[in-house]
Protein backbone atom coordinates (compact mmCIF):
# COMPACT_ATOMS: atom_id res chain seq x y z
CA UNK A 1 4.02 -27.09 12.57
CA UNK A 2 3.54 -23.35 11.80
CA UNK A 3 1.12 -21.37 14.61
CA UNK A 4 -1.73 -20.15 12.48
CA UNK A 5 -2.16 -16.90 13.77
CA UNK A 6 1.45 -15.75 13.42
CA UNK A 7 2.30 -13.20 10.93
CA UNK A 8 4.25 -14.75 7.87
CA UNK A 9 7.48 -13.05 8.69
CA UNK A 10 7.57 -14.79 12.06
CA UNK A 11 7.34 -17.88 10.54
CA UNK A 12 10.09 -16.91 8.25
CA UNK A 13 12.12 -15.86 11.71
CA UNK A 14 11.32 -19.24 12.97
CA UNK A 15 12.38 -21.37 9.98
CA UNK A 16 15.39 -19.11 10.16
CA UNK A 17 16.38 -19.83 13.54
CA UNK A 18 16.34 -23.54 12.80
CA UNK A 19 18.09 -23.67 9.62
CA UNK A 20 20.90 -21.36 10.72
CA UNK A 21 21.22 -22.46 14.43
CA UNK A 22 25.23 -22.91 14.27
CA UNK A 23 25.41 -19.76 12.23
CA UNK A 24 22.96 -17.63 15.01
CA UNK A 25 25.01 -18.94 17.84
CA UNK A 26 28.47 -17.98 16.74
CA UNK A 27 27.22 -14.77 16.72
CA UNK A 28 27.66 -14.38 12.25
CA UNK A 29 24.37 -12.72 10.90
CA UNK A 30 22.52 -14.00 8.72
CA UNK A 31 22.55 -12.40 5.27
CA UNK A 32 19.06 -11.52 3.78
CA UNK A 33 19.19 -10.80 -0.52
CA UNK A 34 17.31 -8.67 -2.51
CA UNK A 35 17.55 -7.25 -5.97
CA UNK A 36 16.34 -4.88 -8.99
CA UNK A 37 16.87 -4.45 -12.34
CA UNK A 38 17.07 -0.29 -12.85
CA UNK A 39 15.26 -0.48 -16.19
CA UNK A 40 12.40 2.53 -14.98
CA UNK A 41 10.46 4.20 -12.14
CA UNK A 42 10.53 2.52 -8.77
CA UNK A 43 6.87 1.65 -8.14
CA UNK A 44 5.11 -0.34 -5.18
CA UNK A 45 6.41 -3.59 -6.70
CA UNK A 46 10.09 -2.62 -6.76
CA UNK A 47 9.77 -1.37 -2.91
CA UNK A 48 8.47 -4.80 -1.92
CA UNK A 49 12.20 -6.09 -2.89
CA UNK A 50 13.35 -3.71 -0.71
CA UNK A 51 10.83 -3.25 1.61
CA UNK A 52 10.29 -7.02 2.63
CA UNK A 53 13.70 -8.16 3.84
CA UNK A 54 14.34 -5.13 5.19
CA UNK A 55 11.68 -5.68 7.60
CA UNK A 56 12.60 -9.32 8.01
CA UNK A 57 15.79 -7.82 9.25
CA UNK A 58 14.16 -5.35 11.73
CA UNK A 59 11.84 -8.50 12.80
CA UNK A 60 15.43 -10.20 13.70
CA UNK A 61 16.25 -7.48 15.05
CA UNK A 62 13.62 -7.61 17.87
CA UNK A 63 14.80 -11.27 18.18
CA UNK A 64 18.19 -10.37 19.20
CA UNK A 65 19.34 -11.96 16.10
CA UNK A 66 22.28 -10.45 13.98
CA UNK A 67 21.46 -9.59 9.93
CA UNK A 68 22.45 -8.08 7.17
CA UNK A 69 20.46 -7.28 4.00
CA UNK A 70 22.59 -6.79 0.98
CA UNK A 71 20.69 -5.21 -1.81
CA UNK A 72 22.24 -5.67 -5.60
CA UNK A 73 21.10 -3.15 -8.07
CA UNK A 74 21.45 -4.91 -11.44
CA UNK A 75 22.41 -3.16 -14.48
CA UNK A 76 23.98 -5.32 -16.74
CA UNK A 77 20.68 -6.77 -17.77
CA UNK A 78 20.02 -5.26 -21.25
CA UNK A 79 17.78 -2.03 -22.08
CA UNK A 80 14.80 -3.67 -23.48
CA UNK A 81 12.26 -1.39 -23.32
CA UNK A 82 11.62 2.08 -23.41
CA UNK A 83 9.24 2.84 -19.91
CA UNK A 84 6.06 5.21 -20.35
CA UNK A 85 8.45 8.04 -18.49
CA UNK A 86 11.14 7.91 -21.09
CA UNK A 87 9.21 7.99 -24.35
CA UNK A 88 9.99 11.43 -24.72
CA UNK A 89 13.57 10.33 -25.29
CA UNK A 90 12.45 7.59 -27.42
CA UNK A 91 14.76 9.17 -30.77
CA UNK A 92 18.13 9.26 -28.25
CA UNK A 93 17.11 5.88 -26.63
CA UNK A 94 15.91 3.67 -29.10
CA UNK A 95 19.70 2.96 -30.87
CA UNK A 96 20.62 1.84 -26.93
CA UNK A 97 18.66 -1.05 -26.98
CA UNK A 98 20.24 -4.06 -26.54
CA UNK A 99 22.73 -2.53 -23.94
CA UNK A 100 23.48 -3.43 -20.56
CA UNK A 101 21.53 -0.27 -18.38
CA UNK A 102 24.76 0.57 -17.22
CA UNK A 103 25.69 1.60 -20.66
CA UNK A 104 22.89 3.47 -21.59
CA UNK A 105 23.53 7.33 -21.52
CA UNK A 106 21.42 9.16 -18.63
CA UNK A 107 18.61 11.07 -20.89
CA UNK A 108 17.92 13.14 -18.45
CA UNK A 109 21.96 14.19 -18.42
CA UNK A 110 21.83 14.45 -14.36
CA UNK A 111 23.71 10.56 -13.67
CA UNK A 112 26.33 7.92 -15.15
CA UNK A 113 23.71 6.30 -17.01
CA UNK A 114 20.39 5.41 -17.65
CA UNK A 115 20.69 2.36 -14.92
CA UNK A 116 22.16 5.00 -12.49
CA UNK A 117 19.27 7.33 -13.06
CA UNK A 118 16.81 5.06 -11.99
CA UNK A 119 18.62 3.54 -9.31
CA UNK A 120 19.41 6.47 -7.59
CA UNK A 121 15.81 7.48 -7.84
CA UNK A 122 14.65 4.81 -5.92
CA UNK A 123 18.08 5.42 -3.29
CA UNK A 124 16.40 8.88 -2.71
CA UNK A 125 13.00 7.18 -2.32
CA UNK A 126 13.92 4.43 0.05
CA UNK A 127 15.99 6.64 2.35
CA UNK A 128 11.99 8.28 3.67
CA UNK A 129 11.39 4.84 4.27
CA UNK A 130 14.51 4.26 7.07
CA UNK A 131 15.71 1.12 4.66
CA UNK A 132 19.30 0.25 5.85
CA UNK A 133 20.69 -1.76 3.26
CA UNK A 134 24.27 -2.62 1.95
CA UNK A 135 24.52 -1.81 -2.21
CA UNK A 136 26.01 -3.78 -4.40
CA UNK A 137 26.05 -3.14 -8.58
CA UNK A 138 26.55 -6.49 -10.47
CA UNK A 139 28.61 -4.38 -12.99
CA UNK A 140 31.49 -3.88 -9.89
CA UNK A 141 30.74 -7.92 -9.07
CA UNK A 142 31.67 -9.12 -12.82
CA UNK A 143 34.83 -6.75 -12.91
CA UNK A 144 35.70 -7.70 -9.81
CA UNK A 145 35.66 -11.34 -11.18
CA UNK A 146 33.35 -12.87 -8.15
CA UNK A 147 31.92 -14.67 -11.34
CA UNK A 148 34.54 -16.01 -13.20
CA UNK A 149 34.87 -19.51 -11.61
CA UNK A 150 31.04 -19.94 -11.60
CA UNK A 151 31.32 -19.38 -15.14
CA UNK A 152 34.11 -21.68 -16.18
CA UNK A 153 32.20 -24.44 -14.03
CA UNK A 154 29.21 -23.98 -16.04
CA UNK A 155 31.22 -24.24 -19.31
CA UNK A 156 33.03 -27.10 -18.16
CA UNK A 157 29.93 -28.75 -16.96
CA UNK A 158 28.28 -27.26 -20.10
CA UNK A 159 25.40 -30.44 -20.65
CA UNK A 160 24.54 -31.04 -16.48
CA UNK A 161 24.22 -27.24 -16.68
CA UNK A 162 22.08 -27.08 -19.55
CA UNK A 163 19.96 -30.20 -19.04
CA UNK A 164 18.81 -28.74 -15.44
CA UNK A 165 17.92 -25.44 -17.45
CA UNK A 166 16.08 -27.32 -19.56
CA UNK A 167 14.43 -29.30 -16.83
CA UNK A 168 13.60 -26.52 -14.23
CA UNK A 169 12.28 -24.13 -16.83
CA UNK A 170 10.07 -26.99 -18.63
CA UNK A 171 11.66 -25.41 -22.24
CA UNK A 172 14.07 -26.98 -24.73
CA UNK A 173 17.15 -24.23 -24.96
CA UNK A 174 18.47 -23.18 -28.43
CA UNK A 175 21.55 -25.24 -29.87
CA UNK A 176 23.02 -21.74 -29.81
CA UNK A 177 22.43 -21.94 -26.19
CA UNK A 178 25.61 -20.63 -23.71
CA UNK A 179 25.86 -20.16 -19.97
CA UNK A 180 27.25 -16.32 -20.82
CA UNK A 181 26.30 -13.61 -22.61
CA UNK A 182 28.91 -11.71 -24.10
CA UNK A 183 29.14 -7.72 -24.30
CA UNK A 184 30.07 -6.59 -27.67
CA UNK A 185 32.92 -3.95 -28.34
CA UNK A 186 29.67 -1.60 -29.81
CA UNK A 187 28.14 -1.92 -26.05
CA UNK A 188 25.30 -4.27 -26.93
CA UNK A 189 24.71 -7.66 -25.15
CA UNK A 190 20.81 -8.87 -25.95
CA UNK A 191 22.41 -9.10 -29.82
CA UNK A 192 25.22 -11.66 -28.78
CA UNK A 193 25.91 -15.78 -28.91
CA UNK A 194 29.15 -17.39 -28.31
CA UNK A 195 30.46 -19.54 -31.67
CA UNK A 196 33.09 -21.63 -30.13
CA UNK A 197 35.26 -21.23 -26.99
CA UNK A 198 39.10 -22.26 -26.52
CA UNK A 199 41.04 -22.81 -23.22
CA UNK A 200 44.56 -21.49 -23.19
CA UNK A 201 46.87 -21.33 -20.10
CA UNK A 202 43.56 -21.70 -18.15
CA UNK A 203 42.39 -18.15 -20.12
CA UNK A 204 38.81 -18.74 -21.54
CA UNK A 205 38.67 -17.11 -24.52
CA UNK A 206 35.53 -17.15 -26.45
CA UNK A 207 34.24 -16.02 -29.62
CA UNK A 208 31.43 -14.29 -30.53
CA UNK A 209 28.99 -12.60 -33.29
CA UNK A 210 26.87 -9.79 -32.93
CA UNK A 211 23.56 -9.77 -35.01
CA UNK A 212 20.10 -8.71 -35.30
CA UNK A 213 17.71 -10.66 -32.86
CA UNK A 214 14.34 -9.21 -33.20
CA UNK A 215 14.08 -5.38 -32.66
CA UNK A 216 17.52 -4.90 -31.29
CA UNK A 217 20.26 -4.30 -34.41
CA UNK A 218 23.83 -6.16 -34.06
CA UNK A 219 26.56 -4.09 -35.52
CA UNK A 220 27.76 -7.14 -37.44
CA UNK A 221 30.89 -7.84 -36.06
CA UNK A 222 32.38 -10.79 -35.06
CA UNK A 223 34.85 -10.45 -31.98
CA UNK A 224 37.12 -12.37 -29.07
CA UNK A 225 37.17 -11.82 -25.33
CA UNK A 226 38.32 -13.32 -22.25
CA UNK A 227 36.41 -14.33 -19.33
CA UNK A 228 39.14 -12.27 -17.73
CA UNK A 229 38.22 -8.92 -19.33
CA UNK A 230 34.83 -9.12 -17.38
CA UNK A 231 32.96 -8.52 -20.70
CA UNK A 232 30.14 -10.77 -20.08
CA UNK A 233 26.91 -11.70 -17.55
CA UNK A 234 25.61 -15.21 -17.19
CA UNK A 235 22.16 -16.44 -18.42
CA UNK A 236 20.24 -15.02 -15.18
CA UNK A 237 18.91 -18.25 -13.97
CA UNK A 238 22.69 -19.19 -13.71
CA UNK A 239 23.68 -15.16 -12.43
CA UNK A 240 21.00 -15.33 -9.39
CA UNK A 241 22.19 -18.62 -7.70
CA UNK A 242 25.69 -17.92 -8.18
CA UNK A 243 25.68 -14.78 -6.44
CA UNK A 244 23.82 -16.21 -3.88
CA UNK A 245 26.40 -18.55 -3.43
CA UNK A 246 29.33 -15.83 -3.23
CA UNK A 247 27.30 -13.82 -1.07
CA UNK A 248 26.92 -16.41 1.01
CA UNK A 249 23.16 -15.71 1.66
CA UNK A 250 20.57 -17.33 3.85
CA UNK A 251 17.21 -16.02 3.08
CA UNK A 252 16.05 -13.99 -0.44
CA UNK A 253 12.25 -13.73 -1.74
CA UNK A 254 11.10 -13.29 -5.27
CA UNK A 255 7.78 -12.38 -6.98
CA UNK A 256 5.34 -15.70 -7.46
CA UNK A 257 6.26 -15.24 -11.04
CA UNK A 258 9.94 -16.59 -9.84
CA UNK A 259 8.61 -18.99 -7.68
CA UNK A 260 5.52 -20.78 -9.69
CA UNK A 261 7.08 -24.30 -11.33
CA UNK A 262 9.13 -23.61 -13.75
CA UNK A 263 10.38 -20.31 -12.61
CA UNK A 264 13.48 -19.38 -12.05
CA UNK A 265 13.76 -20.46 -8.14
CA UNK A 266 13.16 -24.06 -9.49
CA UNK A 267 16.65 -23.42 -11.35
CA UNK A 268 18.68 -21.64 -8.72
CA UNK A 269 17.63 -24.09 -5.67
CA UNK A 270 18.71 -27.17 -8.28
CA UNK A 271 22.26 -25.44 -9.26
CA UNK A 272 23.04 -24.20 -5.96
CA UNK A 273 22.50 -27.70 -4.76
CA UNK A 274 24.29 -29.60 -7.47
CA UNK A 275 27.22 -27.81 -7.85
CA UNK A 276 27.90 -26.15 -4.96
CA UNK A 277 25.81 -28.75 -2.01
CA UNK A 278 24.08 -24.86 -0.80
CA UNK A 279 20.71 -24.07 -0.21
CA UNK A 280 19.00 -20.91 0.88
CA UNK A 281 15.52 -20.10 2.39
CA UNK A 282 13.16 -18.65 -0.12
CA UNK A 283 9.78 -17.03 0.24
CA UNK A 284 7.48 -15.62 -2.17
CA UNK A 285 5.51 -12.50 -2.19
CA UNK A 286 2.18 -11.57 -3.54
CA UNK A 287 2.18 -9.55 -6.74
CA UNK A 288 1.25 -4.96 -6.30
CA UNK A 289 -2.37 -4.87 -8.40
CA UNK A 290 -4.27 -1.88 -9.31
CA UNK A 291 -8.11 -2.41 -10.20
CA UNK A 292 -7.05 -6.00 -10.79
CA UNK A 293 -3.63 -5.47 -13.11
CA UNK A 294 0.51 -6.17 -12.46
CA UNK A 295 2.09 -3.19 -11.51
CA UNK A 296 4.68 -2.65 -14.14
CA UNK A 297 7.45 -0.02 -14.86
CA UNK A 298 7.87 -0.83 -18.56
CA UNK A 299 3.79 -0.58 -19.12
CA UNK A 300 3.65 2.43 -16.87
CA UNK A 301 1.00 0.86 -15.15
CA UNK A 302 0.54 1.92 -11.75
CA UNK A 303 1.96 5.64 -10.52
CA UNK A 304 5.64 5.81 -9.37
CA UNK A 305 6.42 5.64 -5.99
CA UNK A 306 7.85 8.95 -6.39
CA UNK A 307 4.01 9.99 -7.01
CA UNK A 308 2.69 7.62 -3.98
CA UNK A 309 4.55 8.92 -1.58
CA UNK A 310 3.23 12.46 -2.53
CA UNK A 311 0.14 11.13 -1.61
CA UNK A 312 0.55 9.05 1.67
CA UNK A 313 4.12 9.30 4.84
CA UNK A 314 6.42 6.35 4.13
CA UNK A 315 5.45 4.73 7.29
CA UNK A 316 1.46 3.96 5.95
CA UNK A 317 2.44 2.81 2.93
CA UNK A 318 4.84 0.40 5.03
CA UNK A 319 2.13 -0.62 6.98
CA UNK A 320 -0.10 -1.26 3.85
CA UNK A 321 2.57 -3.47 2.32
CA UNK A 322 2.81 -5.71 5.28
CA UNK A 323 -0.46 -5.72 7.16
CA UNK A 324 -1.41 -8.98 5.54
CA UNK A 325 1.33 -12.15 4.53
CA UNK A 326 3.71 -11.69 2.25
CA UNK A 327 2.50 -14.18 -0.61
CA UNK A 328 -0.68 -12.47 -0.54
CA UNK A 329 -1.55 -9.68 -3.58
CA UNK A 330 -1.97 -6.89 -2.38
CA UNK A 331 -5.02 -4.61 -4.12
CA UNK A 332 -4.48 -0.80 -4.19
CA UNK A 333 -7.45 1.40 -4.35
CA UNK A 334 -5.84 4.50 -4.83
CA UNK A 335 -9.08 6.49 -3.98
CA UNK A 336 -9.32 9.28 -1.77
CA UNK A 337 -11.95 7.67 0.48
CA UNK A 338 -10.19 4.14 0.90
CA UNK A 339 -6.81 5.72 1.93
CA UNK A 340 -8.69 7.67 4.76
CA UNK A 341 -9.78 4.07 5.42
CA UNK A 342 -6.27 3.03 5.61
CA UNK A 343 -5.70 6.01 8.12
CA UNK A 344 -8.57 5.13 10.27
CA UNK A 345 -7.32 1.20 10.13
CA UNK A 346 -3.42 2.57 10.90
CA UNK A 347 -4.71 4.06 14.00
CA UNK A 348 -6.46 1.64 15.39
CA UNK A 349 -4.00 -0.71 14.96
CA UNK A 350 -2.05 1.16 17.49
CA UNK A 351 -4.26 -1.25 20.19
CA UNK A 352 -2.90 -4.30 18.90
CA UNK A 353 0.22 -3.19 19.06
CA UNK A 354 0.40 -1.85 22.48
CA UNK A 355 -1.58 -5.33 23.74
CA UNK A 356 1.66 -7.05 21.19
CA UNK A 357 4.54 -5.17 22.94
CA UNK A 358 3.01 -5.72 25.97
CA UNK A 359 3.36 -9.67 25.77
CA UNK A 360 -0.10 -10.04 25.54
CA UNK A 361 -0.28 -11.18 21.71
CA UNK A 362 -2.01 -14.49 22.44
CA UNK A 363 -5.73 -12.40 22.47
CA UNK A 364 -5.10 -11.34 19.49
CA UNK A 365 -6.46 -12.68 16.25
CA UNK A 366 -4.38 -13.80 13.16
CA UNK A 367 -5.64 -10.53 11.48
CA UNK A 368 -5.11 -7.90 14.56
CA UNK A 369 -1.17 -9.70 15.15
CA UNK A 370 -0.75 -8.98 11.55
CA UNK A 371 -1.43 -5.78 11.65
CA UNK A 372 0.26 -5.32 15.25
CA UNK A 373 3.41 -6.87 13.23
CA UNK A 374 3.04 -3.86 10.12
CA UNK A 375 3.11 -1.52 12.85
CA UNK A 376 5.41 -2.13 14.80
CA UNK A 377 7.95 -2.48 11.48
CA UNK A 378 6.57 0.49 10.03
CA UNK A 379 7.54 3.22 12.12
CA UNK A 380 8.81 3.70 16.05
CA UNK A 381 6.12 6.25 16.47
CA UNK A 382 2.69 5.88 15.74
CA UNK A 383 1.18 9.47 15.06
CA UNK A 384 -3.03 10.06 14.86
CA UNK A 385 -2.74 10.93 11.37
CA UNK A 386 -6.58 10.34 9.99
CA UNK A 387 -7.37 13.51 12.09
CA UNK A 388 -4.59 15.40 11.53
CA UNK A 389 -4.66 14.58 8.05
CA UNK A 390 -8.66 15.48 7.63
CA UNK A 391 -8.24 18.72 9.39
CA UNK A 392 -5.40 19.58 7.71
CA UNK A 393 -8.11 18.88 4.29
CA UNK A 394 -10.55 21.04 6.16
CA UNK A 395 -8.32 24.05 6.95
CA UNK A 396 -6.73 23.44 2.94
CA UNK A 397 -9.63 24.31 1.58
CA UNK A 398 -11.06 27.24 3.77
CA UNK A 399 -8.05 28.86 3.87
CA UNK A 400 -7.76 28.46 -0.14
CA UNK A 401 -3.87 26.74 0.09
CA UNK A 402 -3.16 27.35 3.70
CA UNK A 403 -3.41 23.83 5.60
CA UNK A 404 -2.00 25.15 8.81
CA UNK A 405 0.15 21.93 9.47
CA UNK A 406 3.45 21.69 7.52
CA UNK A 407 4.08 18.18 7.66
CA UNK A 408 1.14 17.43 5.79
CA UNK A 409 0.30 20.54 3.33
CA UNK A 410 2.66 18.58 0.87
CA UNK A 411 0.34 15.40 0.94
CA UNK A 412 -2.68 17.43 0.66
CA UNK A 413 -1.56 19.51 -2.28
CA UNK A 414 -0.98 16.33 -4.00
CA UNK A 415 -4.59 14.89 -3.37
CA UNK A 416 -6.05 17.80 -4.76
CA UNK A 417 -3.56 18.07 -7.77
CA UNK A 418 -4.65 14.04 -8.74
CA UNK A 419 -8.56 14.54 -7.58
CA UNK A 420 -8.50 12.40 -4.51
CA UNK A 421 -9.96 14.40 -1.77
CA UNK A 422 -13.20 12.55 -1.06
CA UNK A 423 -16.64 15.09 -2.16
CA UNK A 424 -17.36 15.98 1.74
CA UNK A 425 -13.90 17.26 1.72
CA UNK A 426 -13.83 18.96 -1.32
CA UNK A 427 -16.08 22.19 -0.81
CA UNK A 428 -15.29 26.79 -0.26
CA UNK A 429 -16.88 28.27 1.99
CA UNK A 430 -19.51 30.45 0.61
CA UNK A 431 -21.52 32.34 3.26
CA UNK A 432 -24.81 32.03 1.95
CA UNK A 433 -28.18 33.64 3.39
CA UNK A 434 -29.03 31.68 6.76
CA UNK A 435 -32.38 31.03 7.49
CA UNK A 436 -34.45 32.27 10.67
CA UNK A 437 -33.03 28.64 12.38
CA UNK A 438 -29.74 28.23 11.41
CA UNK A 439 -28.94 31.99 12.25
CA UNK A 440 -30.68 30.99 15.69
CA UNK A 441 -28.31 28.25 16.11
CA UNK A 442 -25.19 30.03 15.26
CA UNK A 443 -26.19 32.80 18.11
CA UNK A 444 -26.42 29.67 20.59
CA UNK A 445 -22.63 29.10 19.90
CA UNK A 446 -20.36 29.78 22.74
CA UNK A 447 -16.64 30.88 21.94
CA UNK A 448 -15.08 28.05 23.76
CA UNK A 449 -16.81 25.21 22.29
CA UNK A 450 -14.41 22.16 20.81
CA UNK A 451 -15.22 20.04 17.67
CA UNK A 452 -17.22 17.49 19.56
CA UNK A 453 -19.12 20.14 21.56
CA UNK A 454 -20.46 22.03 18.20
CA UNK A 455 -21.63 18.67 16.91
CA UNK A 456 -23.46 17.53 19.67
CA UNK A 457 -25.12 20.92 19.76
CA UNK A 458 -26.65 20.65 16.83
CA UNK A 459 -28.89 17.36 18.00
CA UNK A 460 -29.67 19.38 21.26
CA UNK A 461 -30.93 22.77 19.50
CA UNK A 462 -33.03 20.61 17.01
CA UNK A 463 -34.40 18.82 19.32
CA UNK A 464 -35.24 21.59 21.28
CA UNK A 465 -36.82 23.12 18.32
CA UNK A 466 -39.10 20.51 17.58
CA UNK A 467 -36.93 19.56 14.08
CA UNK A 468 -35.18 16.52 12.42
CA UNK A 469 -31.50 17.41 13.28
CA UNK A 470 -30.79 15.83 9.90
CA UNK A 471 -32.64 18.98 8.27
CA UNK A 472 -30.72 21.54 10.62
CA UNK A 473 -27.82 19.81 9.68
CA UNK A 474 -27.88 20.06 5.80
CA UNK A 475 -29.37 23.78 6.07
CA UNK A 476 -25.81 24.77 8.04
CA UNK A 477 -24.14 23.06 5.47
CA UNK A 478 -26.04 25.01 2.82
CA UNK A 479 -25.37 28.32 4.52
CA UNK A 480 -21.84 27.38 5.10
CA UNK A 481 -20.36 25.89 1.67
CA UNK A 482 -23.27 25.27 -0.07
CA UNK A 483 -23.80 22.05 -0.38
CA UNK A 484 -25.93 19.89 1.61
CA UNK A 485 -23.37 17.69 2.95
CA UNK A 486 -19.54 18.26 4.09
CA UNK A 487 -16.93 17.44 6.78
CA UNK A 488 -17.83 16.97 10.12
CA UNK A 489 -19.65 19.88 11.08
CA UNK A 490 -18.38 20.44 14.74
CA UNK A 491 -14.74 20.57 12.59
CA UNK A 492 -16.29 22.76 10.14
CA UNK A 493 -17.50 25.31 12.22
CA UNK A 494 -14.28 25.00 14.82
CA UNK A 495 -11.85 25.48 11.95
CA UNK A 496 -14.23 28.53 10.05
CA UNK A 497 -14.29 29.86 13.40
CA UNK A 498 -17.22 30.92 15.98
CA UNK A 499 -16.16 34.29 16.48
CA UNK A 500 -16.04 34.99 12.32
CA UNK A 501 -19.01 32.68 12.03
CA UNK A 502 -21.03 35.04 14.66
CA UNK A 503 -19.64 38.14 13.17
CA UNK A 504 -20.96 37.22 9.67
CA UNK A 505 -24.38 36.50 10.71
CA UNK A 506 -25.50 37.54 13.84
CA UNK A 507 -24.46 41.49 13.39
């Protein structure tokens, strides 16, 4: 029986050091799965098939269990659609649909091909994020053959193999049905069906027509191959288990579109059991929502994670992707207030985590392990970023473009280029007229006063004053930047300066 207030990736350990005993004790690691298709920007939904079993692995890690997480980047699934960040290229990509990505020219002329591009977009991106992961590209697997025999069992078991298609998925296949999908000799392979198949001298040689099927044009022809010449991927609810199978992997999650009834996991647990007496552990994880929708790269829904990482260090966005279960959604509020909120929360999670490390876990609750459990797979250092990163606002914007702390200028530039910095942050410094008071409070200033000091300060000269402090506060802020609320004001004034504040207004 599961402990409640464990973190869903140690349950995931635990399963795994049950199910894979023999394998854990002869000292073989355990091999952890993950793929993508590289059909457009890497968003927050494509790093969770990264991001999750790569922290599995670090979790193992800490249990002095051996892993590795093999990550397969495939590209022979067709070009259907043309993402929002391509549609300037729409005339030079719209004739490529239909072929595998790997076949698609780059249209941005820097990599092999349009599958490339994208792929080694998200290699760049994944690197800030310390993921240690062995690629694999399904093209290399076909010509390499690790296929070939998977395919000629599902031919030769052609009506088992369909019927548990059929049955998993809950849909009646085509007549025209076939466990591959051949690539044509014009490059295409969503445009293809197999008409009849021959076995000669153990070669499989199938035929096949190319036609129109919906918005993707067939060239017409009608051609022969061999399972040999690697021109061909299986139906993908017959490609994921077989790979799994070759790979010989334990553990792989998928989306809870995979994993509802019906899905595709139905279909790989029932073949890999079937034909091949396998099984692996699967877990599911929660779908990336903004205001409510999917994140998707066709749809452009969602920024890239090229543009969220502009905005926030790898390490929080880590931490925001595993702070609560895997299966859970996660919402994004992508406003400048709630990722402060995330900041403050990322901090103070640095308690649980010390109280964690420290063996002291059981007085924690399922929600402060959780987050103990993000941490620590986040990042081996924990910085105080919410006050770095809010002085670093501050000293932006009164310095017009100077933030005065390199690591973060980058991330603050980008809040300000897509409107996020919260209204108390967003201000100039103006130097109005100071009233009789205020001026009186700014001579009361003493050059070695902190942050802390200058706010407190302000209570204990309205006070003595006989005024709310509320009113001496919003007059400063008035004279200041003109408006009647900002930043902290013992920040304010500290990062203005005393000694320019005096100078201004007390000459």
């Amino acid at each position: 029986m599961h402990n409640i207030s464990k973190h869903s990736i140690e349950h995931l350990a635990d399963e795994l050091k049950f199910k894979c005993s023999k394998k854990i004790s002869n000292g073989n690691p355990l091999i952890i799965n993950s793929g993508i298709t590289t059909s457009g920007p890497a968003h927050l939904g494509t790093l969770c098939e990264v991001l999750y079993p790569h922290a599995i692995s670090r979790f193992l890690k800490t249990q002095k269990i051996k892993s590795e997480f093999l990550f397969i980047a495939d590209m022979l699934d067709a070009f259907d659609k043309i993402p929002a960040s391509a549609r300037g290229h729409a005339a030079k990509l719209t004739p490529e649909l239909g072929k595998p990505l790997c076949s698609v020219a780059d249209p941005f002329g820097c990599c092999n091909s349009y599958g490339d591009h994208y792929l080694n977009e998200l290699l760049g991106i994944i690197e800030r994020f310390g993921v240690k992961a062995k690629l694999l590209k399904s093209p290399v697997l076909y010509i390499e053959g690790r296929y070939d025999e998977y395919a000629k069992t599902y031919i030769g078991r052609f009506g088992e193999t369909k019927q548990i298609l059929q049955e998993t998925s809950g849909r009646t296949l085509p007549k025209s049905w076939f466990p591959i999908m051949p690539i044509c000799k014009c490059g295409k392979i969503a445009t293809t069906r197999v008409l009849s198949l021959v076995i000669e001298n153990n070669e499989y040689v199938y035929e096949y027509v190319c036609e129109d099927k919906g918005e993707y044009k067939g060239c017409g022809c009608i051609g022969k191959n061999s399972l040999s010449d690697h021109s061909y991927k299986l139906a993908w609810r017959l490609d994921w288990p077989s790979r799994q199978h070759f790979l010989n992997v334990d553990v792989e999650g998928a989306g809870l579109d995979h994993m509802t009834k019906g899905g595709s996991c139905d279909t790989a647990r029932e073949i890999l059991a079937k034909f091949f007496n396998y099984g692996i552990i699967a877990y599911k994880f929660g779908f990336i929502l903004l205001k409510g929708k999917k994140y998707s790269k066709s749809l452009g829904i969602g920024l890239t994670l090229a543009d969220l990482t502009s905005l926030l260090p790898a390490e929080m966005i880590t931490y925001a992707l595993l702070r609560s279960d895997l299966e859970q959604n996660k919402e994004i509020d992508l406003t400048g207030q709630s990722l402060l909120q995330m900041m403050r929360e990322y901090e103070a999670s640095v308690q649980f985590y010390d109280r964690y490390m420290a063996g002291g876990s059981e007085g924690l609750d399922r929600s402060e392990r959780k987050k103990a459990i993000a941490l620590m797979l986040a990042s081996d250092r924990h910085e105080k970023i919410y006050e770095r990163f809010t002085n670093a606002l501050i000293s932006y914007q009164i310095s017009s473009g100077r933030g005065g702390d390199s690591t973060l200028d980058s991330y603050v530039e980008s809040w300000i280029g897509n409107q996020l910095v919260p209204e108390e942050y967003d201000f100039k410094v103006v130097f109005a007229g100071a009233k009789p008071l205020v001026a009186g409070y700014f001579a009361s200033l003493r050059q070695n006063q902190d942050a802390a000091s200058v706010h407190a300060s302000v209570y204990d000269f309205a006070t003595a004053k006989g005024i709310a402090p509320k009113d001496l506060f919003r007059d400063i802020y008035l004279t200041l930047i003109g408006k009647e609320k900002g930043p902290r004001l013992g920040k304010l004034i500290e990062q203005i300066g005393i000694e320019k504040i005096k100078k201004k207004y007390l000459v």
